[in-house]
N, C-alpha and C. Protein backbone atom coordinates (compact mmCIF):
# COMPACT_ATOMS: atom_id res chain seq x y z
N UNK A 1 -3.02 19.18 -5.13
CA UNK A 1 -2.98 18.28 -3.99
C UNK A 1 -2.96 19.09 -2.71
N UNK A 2 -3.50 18.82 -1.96
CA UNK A 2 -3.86 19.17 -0.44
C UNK A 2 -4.66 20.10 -0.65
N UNK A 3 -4.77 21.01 1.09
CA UNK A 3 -5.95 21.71 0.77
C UNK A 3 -5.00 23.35 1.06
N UNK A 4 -5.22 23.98 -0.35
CA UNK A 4 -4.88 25.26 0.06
C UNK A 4 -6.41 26.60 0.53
N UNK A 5 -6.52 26.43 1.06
CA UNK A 5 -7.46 27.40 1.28
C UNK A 5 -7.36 28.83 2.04
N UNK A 6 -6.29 28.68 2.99
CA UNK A 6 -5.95 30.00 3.41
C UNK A 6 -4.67 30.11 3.50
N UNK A 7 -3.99 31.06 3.55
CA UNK A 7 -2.53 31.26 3.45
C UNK A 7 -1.86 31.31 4.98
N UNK A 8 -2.67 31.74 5.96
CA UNK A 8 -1.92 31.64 7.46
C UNK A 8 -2.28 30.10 7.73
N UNK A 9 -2.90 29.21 6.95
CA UNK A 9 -2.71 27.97 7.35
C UNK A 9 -1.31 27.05 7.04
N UNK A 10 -0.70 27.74 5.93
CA UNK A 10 0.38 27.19 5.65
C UNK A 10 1.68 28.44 6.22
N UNK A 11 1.77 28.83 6.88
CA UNK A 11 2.52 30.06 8.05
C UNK A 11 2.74 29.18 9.07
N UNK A 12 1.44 28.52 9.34
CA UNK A 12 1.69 28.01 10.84
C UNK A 12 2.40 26.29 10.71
N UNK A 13 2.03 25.93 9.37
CA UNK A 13 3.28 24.59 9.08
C UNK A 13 4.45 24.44 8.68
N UNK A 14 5.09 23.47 8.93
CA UNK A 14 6.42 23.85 8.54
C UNK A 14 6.59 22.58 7.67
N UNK A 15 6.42 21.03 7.68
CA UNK A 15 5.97 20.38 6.65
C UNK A 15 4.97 19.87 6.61
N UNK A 16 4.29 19.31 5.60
CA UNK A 16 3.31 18.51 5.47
C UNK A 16 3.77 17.64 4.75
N UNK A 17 3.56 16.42 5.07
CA UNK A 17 3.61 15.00 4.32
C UNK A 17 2.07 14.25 4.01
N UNK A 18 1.89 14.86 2.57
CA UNK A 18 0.17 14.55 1.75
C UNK A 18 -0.23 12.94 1.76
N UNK A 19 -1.16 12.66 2.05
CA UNK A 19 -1.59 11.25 1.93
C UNK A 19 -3.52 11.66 1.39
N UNK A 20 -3.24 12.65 0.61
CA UNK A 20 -4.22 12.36 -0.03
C UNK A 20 -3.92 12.79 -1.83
N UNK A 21 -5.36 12.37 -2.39
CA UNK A 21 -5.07 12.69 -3.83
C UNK A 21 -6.54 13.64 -3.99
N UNK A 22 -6.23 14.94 -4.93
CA UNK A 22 -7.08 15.92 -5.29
C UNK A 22 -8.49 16.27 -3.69
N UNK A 23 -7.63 16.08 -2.43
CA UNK A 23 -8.57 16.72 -1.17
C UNK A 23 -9.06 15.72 -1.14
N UNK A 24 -9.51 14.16 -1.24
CA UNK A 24 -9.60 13.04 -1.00
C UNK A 24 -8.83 12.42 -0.39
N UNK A 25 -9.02 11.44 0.43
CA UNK A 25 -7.95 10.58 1.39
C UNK A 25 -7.64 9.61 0.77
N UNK A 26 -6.24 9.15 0.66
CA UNK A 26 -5.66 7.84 -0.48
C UNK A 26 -6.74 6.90 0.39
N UNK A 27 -6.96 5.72 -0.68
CA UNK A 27 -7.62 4.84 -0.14
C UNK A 27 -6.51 3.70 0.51
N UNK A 28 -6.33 2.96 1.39
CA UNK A 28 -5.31 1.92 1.95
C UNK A 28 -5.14 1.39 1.08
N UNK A 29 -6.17 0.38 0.56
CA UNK A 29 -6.14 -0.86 -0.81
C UNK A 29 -5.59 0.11 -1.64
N UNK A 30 -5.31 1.54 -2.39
CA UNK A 30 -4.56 1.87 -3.47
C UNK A 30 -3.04 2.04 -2.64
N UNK A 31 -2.72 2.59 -1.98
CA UNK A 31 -1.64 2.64 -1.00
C UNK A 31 -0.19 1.58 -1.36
N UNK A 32 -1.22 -0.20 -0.71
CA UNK A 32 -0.65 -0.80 -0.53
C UNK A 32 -0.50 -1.81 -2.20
N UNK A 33 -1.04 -1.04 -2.71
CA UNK A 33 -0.91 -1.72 -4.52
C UNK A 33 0.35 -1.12 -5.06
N UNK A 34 0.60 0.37 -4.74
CA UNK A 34 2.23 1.51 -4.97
C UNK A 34 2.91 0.20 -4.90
N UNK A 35 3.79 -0.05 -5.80
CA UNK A 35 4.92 -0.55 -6.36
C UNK A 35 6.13 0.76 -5.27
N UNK A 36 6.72 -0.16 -4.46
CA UNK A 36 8.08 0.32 -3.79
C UNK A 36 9.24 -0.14 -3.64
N UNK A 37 10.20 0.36 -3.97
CA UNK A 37 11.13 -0.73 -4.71
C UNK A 37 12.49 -0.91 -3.66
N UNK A 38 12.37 0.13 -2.83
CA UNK A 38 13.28 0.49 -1.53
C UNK A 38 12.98 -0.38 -0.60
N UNK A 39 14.00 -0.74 0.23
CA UNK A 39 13.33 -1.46 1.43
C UNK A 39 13.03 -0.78 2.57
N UNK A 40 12.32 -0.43 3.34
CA UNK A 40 11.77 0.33 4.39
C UNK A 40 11.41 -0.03 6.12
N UNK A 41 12.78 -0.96 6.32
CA UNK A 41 12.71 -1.49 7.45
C UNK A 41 13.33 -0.45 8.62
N UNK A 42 13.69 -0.40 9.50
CA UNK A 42 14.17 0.86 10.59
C UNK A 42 15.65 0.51 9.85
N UNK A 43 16.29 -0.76 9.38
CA UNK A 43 17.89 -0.38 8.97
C UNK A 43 18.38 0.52 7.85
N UNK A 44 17.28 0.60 7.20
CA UNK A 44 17.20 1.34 5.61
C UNK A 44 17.07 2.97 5.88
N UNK A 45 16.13 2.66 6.87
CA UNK A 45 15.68 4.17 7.23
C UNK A 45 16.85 5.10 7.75
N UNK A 46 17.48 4.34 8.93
CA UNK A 46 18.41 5.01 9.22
C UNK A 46 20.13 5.12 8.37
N UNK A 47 20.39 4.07 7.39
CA UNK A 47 20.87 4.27 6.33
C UNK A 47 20.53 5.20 5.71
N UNK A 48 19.60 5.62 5.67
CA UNK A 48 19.08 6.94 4.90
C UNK A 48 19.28 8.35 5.44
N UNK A 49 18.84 8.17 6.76
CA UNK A 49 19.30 9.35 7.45
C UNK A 49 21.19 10.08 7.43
N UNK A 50 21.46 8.43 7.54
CA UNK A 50 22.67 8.57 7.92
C UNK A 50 23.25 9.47 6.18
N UNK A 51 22.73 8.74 5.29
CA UNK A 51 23.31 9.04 4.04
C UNK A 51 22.89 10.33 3.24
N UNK A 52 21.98 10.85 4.37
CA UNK A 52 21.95 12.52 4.25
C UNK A 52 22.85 12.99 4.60
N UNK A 53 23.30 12.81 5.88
CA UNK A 53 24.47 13.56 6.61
C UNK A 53 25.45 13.66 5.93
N UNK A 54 25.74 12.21 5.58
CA UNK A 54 27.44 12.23 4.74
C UNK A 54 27.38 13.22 3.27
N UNK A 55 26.18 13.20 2.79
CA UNK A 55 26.33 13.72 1.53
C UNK A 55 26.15 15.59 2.23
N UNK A 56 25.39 15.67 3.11
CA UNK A 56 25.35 17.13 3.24
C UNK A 56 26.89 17.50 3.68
N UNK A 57 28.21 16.85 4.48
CA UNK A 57 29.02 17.26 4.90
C UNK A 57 29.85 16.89 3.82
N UNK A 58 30.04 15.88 2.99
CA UNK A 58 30.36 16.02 1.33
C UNK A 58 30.24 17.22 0.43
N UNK A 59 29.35 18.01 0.57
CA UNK A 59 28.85 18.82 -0.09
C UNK A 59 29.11 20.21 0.40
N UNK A 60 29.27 20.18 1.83
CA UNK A 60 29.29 21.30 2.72
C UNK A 60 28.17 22.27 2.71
N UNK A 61 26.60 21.42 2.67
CA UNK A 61 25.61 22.15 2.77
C UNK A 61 24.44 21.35 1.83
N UNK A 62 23.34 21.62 2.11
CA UNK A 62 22.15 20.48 1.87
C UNK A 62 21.52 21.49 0.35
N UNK A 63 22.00 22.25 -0.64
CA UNK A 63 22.04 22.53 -1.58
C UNK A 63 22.73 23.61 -2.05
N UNK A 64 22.66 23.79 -3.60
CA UNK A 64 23.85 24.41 -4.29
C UNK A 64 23.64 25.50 -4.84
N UNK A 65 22.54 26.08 -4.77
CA UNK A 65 21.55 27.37 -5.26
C UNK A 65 21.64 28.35 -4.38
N UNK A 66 21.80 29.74 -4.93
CA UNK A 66 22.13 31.23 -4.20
C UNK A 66 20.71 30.76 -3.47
N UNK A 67 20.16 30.24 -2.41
CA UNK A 67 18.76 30.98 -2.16
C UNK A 67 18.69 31.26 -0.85
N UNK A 68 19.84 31.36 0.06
CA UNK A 68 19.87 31.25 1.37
C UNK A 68 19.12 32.39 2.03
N UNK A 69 19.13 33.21 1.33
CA UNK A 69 18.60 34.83 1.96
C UNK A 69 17.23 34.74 1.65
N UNK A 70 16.51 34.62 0.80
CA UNK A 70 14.81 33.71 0.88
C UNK A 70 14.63 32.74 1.66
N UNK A 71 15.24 31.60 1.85
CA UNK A 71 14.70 30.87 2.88
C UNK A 71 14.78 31.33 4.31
N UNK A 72 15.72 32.39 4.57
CA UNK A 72 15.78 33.01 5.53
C UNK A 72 14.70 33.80 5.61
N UNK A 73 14.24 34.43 4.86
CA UNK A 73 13.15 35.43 4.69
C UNK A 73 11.55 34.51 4.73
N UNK A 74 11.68 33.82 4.29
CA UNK A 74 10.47 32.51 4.52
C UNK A 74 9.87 32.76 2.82
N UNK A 75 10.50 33.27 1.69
CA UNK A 75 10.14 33.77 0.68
C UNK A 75 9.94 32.59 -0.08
N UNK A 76 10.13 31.28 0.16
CA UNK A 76 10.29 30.61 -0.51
C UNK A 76 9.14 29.03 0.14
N UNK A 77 8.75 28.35 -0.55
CA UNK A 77 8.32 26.60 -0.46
C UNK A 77 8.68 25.74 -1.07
N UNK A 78 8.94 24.46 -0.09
CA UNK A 78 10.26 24.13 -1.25
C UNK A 78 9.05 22.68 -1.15
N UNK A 79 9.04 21.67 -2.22
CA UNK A 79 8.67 20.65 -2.61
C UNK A 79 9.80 19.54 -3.18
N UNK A 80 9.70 18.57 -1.80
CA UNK A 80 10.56 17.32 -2.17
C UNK A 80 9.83 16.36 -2.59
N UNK A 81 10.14 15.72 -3.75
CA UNK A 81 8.62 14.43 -4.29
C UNK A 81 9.96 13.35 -4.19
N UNK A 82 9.58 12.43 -3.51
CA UNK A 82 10.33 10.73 -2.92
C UNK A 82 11.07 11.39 -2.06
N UNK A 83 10.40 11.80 -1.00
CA UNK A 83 11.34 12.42 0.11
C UNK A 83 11.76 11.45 1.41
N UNK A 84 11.11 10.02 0.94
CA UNK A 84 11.77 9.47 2.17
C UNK A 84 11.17 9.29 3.24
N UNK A 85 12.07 9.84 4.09
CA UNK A 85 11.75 9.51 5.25
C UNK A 85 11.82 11.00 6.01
N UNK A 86 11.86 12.33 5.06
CA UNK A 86 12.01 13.36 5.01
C UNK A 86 13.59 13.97 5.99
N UNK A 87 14.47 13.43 6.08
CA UNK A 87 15.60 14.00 6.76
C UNK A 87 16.11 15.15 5.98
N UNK A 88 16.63 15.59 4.90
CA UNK A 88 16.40 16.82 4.23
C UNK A 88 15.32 17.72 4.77
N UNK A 89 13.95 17.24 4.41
CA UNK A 89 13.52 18.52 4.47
C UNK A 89 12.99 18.55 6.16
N UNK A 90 13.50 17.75 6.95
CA UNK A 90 13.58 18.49 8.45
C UNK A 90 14.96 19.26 8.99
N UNK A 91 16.09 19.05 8.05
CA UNK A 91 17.61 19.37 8.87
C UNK A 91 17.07 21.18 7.92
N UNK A 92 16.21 21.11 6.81
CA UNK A 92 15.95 22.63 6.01
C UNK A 92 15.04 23.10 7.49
N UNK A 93 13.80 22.65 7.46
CA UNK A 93 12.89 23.40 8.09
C UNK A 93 13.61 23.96 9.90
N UNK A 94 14.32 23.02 10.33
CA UNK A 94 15.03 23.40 11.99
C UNK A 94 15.51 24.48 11.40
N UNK A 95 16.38 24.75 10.54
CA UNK A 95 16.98 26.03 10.01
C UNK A 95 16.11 27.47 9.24
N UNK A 96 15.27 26.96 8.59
CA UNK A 96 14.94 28.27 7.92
C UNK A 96 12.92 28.32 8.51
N UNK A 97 13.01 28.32 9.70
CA UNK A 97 11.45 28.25 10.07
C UNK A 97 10.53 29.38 9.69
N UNK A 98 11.19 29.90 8.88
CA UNK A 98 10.32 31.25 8.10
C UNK A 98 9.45 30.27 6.78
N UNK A 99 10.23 29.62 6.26
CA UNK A 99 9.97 28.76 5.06
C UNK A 99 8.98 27.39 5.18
N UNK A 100 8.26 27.17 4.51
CA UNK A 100 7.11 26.17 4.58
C UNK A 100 7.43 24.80 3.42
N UNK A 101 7.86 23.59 3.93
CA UNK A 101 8.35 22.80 3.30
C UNK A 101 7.21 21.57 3.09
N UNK A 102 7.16 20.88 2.12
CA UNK A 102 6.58 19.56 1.90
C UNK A 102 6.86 18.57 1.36
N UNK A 103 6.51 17.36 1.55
CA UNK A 103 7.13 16.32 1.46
C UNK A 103 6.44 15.44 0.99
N UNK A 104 6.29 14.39 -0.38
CA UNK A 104 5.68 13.44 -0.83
C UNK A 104 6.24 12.03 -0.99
N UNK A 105 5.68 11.49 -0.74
CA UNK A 105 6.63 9.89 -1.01
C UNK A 105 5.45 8.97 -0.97
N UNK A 106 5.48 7.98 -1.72
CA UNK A 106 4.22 6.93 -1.32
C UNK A 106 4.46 5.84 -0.63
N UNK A 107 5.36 5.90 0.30
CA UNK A 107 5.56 5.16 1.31
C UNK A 107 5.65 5.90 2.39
N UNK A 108 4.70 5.36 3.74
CA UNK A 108 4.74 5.88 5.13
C UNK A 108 5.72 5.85 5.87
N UNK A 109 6.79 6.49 5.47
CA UNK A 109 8.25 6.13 6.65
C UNK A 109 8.65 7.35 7.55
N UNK A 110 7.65 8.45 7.37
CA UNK A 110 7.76 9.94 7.92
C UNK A 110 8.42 9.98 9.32
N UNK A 111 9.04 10.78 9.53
CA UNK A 111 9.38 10.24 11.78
C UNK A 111 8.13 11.42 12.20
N UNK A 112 7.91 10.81 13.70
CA UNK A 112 6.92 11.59 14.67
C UNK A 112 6.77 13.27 14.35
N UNK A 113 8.35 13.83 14.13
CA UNK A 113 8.80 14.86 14.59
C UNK A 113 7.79 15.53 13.33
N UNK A 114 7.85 15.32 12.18
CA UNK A 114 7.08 15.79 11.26
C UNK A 114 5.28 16.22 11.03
N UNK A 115 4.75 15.13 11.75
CA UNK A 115 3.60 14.96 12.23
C UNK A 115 3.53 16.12 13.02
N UNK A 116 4.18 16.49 14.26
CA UNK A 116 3.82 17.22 14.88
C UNK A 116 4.60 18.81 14.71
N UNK A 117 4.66 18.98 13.20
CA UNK A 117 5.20 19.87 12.95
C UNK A 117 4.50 20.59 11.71
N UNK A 118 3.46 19.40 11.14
CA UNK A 118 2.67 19.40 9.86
C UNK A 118 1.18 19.69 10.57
């Protein structure tokens, strides 16, 4: 999925959120056939955001794996599949901008900030 073709093309992103299948563009009519079982109104969304936070300060950190010194190093790409509305993998990417993150979900709930960061 997507297009890998050169490697300083993915250097200069920090996520991408795919809306296509095998370098093809999803078609709308398949899109809007995805079975979604979440509700995806702005109250949900920000329930969501919000329910990152609590669990990252629950947790005392947005995961539980030695890998801090690679993502620091940019050694690493991390792949979230039902990412939402991507709040994870933007509170990762503000922090480790060495590292190249992506994000899949088959619902369009992405914020601006991603777009212009992908």
């Amino acid at each position: 999925m997507g297009n890998n073709n050169s490697s300083s093309k993915h250097k200069s992103k920090k996520i991408e959120f795919y809306k296509e299948i095998d370098n093809k563009p999803m078609d709308l009519e398949v899109e809007k056939e995805l079975k979604y079982y979440i509700p995806n109104n702005y109250e949900d969304i920000d329930r969501l955001h919000m329910f990152h936070f609590f669990q990252r300060y629950l947790f005392q950190g947005n995961y539980s794996s030695p890998i801090e010194e690679g993502l620091m190093r940019g050694k690493y790409k991390v792949l979230d599949i039902g990412c939402g509305p991507g709040t994870w993998l933007l509170d990762l990417a503000n922090k480790y901008e060495k590292s190249v993150f992506y994000g899949l979900d088959n619902n369009s709930v992405h914020p601006n900030e991603a777009s212009t960061r992908a």
